[in-house]
C-alpha atoms as a PDB file:
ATOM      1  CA  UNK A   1     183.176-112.444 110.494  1.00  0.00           C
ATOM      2  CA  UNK A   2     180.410-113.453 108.051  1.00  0.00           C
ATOM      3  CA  UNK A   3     180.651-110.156 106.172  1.00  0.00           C
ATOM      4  CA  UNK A   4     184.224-110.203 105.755  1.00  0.00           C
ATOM      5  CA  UNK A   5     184.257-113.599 104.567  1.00  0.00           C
ATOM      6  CA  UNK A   6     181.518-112.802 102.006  1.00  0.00           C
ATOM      7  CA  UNK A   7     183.700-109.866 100.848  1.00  0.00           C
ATOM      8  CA  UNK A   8     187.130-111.818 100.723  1.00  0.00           C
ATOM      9  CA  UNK A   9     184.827-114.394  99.121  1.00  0.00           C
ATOM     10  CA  UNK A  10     184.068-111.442  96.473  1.00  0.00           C
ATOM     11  CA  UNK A  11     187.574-110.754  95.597  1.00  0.00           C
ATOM     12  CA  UNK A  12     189.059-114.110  95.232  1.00  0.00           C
ATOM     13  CA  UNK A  13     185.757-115.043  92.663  1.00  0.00           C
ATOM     14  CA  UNK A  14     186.482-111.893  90.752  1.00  0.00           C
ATOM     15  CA  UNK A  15     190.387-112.686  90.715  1.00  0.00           C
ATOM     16  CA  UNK A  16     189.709-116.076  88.855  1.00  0.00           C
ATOM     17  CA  UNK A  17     186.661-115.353  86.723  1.00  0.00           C
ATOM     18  CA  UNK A  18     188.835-112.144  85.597  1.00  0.00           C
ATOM     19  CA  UNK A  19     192.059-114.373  84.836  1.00  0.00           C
ATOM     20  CA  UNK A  20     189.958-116.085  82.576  1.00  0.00           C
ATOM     21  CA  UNK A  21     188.407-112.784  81.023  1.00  0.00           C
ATOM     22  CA  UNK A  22     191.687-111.799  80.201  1.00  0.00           C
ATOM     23  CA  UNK A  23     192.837-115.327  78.762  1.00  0.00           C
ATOM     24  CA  UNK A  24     190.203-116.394  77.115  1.00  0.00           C
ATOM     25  CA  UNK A  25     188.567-113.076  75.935  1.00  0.00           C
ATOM     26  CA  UNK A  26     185.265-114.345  77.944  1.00  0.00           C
ATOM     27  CA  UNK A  27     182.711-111.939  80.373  1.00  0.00           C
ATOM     28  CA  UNK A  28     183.523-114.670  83.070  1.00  0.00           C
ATOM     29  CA  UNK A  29     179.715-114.557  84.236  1.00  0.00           C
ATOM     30  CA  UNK A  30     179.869-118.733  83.817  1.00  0.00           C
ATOM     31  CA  UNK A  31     182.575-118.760  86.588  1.00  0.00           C
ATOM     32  CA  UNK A  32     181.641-115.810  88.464  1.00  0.00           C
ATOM     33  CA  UNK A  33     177.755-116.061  88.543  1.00  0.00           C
ATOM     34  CA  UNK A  34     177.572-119.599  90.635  1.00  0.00           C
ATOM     35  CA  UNK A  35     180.452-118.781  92.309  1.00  0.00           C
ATOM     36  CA  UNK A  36     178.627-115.767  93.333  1.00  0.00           C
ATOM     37  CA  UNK A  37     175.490-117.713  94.495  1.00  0.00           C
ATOM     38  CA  UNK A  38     177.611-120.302  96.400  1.00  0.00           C
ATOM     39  CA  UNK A  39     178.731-117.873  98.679  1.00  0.00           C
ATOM     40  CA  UNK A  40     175.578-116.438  99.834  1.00  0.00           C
ATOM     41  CA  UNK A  41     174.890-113.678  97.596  1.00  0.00           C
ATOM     42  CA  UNK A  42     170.885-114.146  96.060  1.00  0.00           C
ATOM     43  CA  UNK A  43     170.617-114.959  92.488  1.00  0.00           C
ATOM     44  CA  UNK A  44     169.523-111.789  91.217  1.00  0.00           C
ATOM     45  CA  UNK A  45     171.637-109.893  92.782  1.00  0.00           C
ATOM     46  CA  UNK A  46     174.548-112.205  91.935  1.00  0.00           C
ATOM     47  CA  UNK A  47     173.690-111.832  88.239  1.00  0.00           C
ATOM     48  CA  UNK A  48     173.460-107.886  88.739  1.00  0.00           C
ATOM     49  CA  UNK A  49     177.088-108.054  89.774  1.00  0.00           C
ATOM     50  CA  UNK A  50     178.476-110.428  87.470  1.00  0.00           C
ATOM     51  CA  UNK A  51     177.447-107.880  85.019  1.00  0.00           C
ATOM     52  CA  UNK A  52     178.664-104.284  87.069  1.00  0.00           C
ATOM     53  CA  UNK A  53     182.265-106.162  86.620  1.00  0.00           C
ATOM     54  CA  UNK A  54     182.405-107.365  83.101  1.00  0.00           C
ATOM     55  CA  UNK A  55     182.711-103.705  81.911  1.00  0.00           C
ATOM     56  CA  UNK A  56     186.114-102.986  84.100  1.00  0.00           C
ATOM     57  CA  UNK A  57     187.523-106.612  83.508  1.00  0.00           C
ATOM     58  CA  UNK A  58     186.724-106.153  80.043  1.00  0.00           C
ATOM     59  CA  UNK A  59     188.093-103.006  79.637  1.00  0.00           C
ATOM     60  CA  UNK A  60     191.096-104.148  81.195  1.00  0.00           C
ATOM     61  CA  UNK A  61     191.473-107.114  78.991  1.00  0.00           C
ATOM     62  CA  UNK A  62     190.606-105.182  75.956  1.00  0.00           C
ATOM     63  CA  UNK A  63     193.650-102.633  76.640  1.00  0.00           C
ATOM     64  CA  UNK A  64     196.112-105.354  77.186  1.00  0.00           C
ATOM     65  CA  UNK A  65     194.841-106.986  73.787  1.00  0.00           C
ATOM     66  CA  UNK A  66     194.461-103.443  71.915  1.00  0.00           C
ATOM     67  CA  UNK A  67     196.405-103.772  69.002  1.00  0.00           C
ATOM     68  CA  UNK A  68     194.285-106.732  68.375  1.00  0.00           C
ATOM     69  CA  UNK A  69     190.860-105.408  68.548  1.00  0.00           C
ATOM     70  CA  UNK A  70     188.671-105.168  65.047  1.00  0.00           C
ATOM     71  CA  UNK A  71     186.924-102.319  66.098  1.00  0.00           C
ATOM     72  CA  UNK A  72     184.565-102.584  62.842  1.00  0.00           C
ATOM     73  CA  UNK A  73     183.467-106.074  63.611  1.00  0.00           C
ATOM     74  CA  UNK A  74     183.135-104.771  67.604  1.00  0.00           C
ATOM     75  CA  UNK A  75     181.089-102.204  66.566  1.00  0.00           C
ATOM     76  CA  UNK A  76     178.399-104.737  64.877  1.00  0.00           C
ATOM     77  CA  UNK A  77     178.323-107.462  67.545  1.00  0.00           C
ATOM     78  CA  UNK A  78     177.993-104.126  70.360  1.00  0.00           C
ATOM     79  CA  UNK A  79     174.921-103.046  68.514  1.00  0.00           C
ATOM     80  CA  UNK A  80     173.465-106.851  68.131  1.00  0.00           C
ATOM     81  CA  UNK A  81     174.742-108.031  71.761  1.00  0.00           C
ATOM     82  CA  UNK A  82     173.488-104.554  73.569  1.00  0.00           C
ATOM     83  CA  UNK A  83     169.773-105.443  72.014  1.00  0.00           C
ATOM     84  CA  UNK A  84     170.045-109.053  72.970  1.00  0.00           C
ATOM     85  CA  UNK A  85     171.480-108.086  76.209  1.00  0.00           C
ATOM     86  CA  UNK A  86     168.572-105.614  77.147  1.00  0.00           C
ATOM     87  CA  UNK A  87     165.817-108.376  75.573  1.00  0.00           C
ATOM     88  CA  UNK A  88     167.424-110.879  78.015  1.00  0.00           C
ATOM     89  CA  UNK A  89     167.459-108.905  80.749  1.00  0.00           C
ATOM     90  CA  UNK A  90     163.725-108.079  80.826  1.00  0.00           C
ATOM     91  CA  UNK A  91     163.096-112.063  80.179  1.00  0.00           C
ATOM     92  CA  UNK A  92     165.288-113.367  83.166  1.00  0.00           C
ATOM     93  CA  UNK A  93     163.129-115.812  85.174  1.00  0.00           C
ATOM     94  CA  UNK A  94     160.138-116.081  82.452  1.00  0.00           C
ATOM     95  CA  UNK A  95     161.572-118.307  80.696  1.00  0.00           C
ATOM     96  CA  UNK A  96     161.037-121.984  81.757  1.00  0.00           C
ATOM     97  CA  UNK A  97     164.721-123.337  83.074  1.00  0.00           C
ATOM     98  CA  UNK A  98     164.558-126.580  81.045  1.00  0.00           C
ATOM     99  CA  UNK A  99     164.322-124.560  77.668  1.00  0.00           C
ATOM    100  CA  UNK A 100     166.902-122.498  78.599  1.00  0.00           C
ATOM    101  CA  UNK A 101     169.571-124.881  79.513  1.00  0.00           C
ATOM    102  CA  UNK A 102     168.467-126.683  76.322  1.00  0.00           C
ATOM    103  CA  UNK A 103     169.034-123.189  74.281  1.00  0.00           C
ATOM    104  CA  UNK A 104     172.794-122.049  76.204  1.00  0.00           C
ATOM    105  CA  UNK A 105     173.901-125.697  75.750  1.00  0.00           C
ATOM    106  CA  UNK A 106     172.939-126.218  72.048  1.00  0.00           C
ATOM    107  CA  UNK A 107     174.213-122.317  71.256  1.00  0.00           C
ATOM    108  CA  UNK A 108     177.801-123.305  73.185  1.00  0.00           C
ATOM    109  CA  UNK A 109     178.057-126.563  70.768  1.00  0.00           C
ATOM    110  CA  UNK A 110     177.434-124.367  67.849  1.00  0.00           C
ATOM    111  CA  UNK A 111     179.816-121.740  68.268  1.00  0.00           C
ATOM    112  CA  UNK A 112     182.535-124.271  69.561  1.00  0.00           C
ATOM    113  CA  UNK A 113     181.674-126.271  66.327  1.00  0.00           C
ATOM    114  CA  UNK A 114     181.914-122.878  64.400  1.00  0.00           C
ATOM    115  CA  UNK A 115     185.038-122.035  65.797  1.00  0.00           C
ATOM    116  CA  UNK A 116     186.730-125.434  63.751  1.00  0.00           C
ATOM    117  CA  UNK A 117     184.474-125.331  61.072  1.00  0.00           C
ATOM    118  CA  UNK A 118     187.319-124.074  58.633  1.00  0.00           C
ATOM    119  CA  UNK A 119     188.988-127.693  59.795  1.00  0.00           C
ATOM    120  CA  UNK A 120     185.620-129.613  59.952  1.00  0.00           C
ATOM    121  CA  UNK A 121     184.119-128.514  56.711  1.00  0.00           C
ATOM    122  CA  UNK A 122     186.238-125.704  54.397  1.00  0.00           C
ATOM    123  CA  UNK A 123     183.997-125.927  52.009  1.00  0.00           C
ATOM    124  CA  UNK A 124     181.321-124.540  54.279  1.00  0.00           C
ATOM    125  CA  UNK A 125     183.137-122.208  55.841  1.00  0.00           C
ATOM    126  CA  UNK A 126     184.405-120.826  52.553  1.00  0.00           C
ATOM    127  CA  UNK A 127     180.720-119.745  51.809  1.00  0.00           C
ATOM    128  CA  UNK A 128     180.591-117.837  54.825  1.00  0.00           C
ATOM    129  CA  UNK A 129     180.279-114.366  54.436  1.00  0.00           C
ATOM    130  CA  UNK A 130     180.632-112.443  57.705  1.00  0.00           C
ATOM    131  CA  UNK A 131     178.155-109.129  56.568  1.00  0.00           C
ATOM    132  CA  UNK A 132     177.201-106.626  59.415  1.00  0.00           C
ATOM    133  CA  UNK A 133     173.840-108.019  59.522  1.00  0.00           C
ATOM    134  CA  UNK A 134     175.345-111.498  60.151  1.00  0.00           C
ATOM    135  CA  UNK A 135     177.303-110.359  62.786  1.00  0.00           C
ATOM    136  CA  UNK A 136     174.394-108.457  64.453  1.00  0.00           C
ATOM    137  CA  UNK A 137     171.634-110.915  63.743  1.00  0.00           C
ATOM    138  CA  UNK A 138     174.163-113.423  65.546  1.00  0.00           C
ATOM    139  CA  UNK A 139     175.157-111.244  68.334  1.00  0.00           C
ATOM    140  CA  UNK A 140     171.944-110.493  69.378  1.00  0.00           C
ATOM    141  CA  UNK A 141     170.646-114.647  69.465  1.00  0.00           C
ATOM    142  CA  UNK A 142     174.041-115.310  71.662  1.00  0.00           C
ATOM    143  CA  UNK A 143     173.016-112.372  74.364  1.00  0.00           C
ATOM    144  CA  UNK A 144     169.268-112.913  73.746  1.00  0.00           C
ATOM    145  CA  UNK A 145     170.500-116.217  75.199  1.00  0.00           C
ATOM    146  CA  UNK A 146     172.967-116.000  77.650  1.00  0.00           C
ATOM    147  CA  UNK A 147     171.549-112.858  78.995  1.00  0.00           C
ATOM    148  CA  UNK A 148     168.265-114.650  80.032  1.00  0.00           C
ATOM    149  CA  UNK A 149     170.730-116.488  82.305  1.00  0.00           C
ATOM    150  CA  UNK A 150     172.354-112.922  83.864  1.00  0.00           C
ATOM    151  CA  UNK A 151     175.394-113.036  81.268  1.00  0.00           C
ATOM    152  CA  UNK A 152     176.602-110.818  78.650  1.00  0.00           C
ATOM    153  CA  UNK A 153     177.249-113.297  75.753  1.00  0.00           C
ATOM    154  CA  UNK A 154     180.910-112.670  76.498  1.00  0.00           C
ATOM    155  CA  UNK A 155     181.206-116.621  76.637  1.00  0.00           C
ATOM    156  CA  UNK A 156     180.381-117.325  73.545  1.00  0.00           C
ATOM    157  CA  UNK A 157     181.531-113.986  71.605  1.00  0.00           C
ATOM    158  CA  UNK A 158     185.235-115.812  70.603  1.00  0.00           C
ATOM    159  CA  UNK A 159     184.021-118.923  69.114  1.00  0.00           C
ATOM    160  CA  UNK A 160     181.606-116.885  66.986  1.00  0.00           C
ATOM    161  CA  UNK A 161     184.298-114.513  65.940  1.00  0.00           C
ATOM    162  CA  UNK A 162     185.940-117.442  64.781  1.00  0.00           C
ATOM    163  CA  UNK A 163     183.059-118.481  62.896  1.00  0.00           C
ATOM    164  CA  UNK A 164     182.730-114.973  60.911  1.00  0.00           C
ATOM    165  CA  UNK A 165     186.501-115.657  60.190  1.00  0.00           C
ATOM    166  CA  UNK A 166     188.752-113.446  62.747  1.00  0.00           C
ATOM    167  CA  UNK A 167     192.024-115.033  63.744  1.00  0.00           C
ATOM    168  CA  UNK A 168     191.621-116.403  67.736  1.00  0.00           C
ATOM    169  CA  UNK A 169     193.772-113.707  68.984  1.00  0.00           C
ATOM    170  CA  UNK A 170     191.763-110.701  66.958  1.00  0.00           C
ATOM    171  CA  UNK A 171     188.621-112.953  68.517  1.00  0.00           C
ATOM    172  CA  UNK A 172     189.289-112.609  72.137  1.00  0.00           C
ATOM    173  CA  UNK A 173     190.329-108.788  71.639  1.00  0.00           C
ATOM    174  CA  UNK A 174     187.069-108.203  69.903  1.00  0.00           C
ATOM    175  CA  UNK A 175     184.475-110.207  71.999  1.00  0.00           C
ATOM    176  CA  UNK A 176     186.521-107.968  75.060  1.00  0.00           C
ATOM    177  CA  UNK A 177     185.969-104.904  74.004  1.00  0.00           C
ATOM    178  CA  UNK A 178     182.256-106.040  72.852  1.00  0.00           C
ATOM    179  CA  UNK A 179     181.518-107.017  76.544  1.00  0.00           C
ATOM    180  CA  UNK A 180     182.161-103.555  77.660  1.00  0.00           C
ATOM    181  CA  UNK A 181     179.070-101.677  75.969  1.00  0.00           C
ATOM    182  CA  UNK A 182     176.747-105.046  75.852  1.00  0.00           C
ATOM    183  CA  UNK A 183     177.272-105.456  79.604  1.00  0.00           C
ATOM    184  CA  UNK A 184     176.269-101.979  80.453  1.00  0.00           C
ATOM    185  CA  UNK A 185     173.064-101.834  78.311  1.00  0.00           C
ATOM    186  CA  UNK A 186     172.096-105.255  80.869  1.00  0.00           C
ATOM    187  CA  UNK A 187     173.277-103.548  84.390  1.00  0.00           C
ATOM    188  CA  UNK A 188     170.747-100.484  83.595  1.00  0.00           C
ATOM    189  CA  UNK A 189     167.781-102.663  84.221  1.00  0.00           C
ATOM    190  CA  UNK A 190     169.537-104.415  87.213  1.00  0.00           C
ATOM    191  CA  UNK A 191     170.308-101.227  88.453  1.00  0.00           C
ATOM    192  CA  UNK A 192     166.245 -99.865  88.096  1.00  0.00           C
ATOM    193  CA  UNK A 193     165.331-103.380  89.623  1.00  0.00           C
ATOM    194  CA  UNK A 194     167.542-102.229  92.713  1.00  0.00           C
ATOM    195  CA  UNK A 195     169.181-106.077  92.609  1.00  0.00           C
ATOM    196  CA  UNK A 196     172.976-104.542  92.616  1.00  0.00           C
ATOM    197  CA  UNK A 197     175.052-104.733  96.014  1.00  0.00           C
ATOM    198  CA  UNK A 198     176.956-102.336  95.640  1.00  0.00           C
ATOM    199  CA  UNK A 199     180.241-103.217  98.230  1.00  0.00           C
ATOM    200  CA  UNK A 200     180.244-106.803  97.463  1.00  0.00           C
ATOM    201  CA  UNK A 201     180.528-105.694  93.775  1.00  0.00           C
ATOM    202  CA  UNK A 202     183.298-103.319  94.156  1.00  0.00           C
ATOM    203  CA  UNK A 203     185.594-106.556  95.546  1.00  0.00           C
ATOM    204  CA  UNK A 204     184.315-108.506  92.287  1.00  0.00           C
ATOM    205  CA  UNK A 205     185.168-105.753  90.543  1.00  0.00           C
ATOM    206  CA  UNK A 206     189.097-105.219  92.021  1.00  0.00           C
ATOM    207  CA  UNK A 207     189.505-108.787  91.883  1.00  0.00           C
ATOM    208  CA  UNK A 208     188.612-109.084  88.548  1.00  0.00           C
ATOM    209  CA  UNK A 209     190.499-106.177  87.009  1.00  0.00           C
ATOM    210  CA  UNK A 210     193.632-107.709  88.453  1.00  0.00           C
ATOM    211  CA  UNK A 211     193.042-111.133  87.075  1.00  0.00           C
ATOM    212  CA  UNK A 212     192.226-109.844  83.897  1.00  0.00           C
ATOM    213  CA  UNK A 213     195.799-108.183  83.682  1.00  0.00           C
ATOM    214  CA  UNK A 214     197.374-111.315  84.285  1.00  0.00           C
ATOM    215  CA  UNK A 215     195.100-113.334  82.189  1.00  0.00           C
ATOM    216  CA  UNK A 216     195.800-110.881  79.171  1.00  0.00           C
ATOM    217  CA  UNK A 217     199.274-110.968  79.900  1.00  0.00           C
ATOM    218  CA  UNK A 218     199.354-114.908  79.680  1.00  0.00           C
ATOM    219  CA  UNK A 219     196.936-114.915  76.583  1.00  0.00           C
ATOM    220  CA  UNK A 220     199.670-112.702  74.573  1.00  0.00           C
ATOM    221  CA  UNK A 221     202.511-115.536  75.539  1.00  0.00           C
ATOM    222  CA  UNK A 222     200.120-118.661  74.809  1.00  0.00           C
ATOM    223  CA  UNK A 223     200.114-120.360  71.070  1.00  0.00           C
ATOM    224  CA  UNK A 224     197.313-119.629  69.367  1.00  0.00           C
ATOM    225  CA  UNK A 225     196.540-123.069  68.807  1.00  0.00           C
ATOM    226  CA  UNK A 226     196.660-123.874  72.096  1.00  0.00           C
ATOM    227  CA  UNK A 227     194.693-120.718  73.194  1.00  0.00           C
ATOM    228  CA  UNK A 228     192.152-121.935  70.611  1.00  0.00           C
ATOM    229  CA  UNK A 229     192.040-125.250  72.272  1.00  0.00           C
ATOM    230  CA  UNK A 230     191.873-124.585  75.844  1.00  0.00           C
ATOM    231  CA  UNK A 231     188.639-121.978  74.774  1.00  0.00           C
ATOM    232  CA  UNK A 232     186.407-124.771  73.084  1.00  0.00           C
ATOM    233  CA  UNK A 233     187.384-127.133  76.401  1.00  0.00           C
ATOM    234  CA  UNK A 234     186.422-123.935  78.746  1.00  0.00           C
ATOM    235  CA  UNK A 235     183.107-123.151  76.620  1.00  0.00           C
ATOM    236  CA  UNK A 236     182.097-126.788  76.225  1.00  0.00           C
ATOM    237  CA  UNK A 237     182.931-127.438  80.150  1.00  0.00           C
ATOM    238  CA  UNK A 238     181.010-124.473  81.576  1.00  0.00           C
ATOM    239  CA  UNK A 239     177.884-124.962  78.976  1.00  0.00           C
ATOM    240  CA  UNK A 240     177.239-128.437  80.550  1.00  0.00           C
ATOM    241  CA  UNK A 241     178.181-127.489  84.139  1.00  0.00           C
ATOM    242  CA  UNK A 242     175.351-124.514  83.890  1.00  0.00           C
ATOM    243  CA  UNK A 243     172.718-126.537  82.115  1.00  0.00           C
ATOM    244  CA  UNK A 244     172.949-129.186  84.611  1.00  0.00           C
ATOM    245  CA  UNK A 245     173.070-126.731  87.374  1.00  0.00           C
ATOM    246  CA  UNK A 246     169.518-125.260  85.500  1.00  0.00           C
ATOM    247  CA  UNK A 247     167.672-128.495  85.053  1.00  0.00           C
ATOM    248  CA  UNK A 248     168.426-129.272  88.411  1.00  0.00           C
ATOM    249  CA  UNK A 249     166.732-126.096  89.813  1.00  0.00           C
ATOM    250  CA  UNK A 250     163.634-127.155  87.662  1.00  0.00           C
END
């Protein structure tokens, strides 16, 4: 009964952390990681599977969103994230929990702040010039980050899009098809630390690919102010929720 509680548990977590994959153009580790923990799966191992699932949710979401997708902007954040990703991988637990609540929650008010600059300062954002090594430099801070935590940056990859001046639609098709190669890089050292179970991951990983269809599918039909909106509330929500969660863990 325990074991097929845990694995219904699985599914249902997947199902809503992929929803909002699909919606929001997020990994869905913020939802999916505690959510993960709270059921009775370790923390490492509940990181490890967060990331095994972004890829398929990801590349679910990214097909439903394809004709969105700057591939040439994708291509610079995957080579940034997939460093960052790697980097933060190797670092998860050496770095002291207060500084990195501190770092994820400061990093989510700057991207959320970035994502309105054009509103909050134009001048500003005017000056902006989104260059590849922009792009990568800030890629590979945001997984650097988030991937100290077990995440993939995916979070934070719209808001930032914003910022380097992609349309919030062309931002959540991007940052999806981004999560799929700067996941993977993260799962290969999961996978050598032997912290991935594997059938409790494969329900993540069905539950999420579904949501993610009908997140996608809701995305397309949602105003793009609104969609906008609803992101900087979801960012901004889950950054204090998981630095509180950290600090308290210190």
């Amino acid at each position: 009964m325990g074991m097929d509680y845990l694995l219904f548990s699985c599914f249902v977590i997947g199902l809503v952390a992929g929803f909002m994959s699909g919606m929001f153009g997020i990994g869905g580790g913020s939802v999916r990681t505690p959510l993960l923990i709270l059921s009775g799966i370790p923390p490492l191992s509940a990181f490890a599977i967060n990331l095994v699932v972004i890829p398929f949710s990801s590349l679910v979401g990214a097909l439903t969103h394809r004709l969105n997708v700057d591939v040439r902007t994708g291509v610079y954040v995957v080579i940034g994230g997939s460093l960052g990703s790697f980097v933060g991988a190797l670092l998860v637990g050496l770095v002291p929990r207060i500084v990195l609540a501190f770092l994820f929650l400061a990093s989510s008010v700057v991207t959320v702040f970035g994502m309105y600059l054009n509103k909050i300062a134009p001048k500003v954002y005017g000056k902006i010039n989104p260059t590849p090594r922009s792009i990568i430099f800030g890629a590979f801070i945001l997984n650097l980050i988030t991937g100290m935590r077990g995440g993939s940056g995916g979070s934070l990859f719209p808001p930032f899009l914003r910022m380097m001046k992609l349309d919030i639609r062309r931002a959540i098709a991007t940052s999806l098809f981004s999560t799929i190669f700067t996941a993977t890089v993260a799962i290969l050292v999961y996978w050598y630390r032997g912290n991935i179970l594997w059938v409790p991951a494969i329900l993540t990983i069905i539950g999420s690919m579904l949501g993610a269809r009908i997140g996608g599918k809701v995305s397309l039909r949602t105003k793009p102010k609104w969609l906008q909106m609803l992101l900087a509330i979801l960012i901004l929500a889950l950054a204090i929720v998981s630095a509180l969660k950290i600090m308290r863990t210190v």
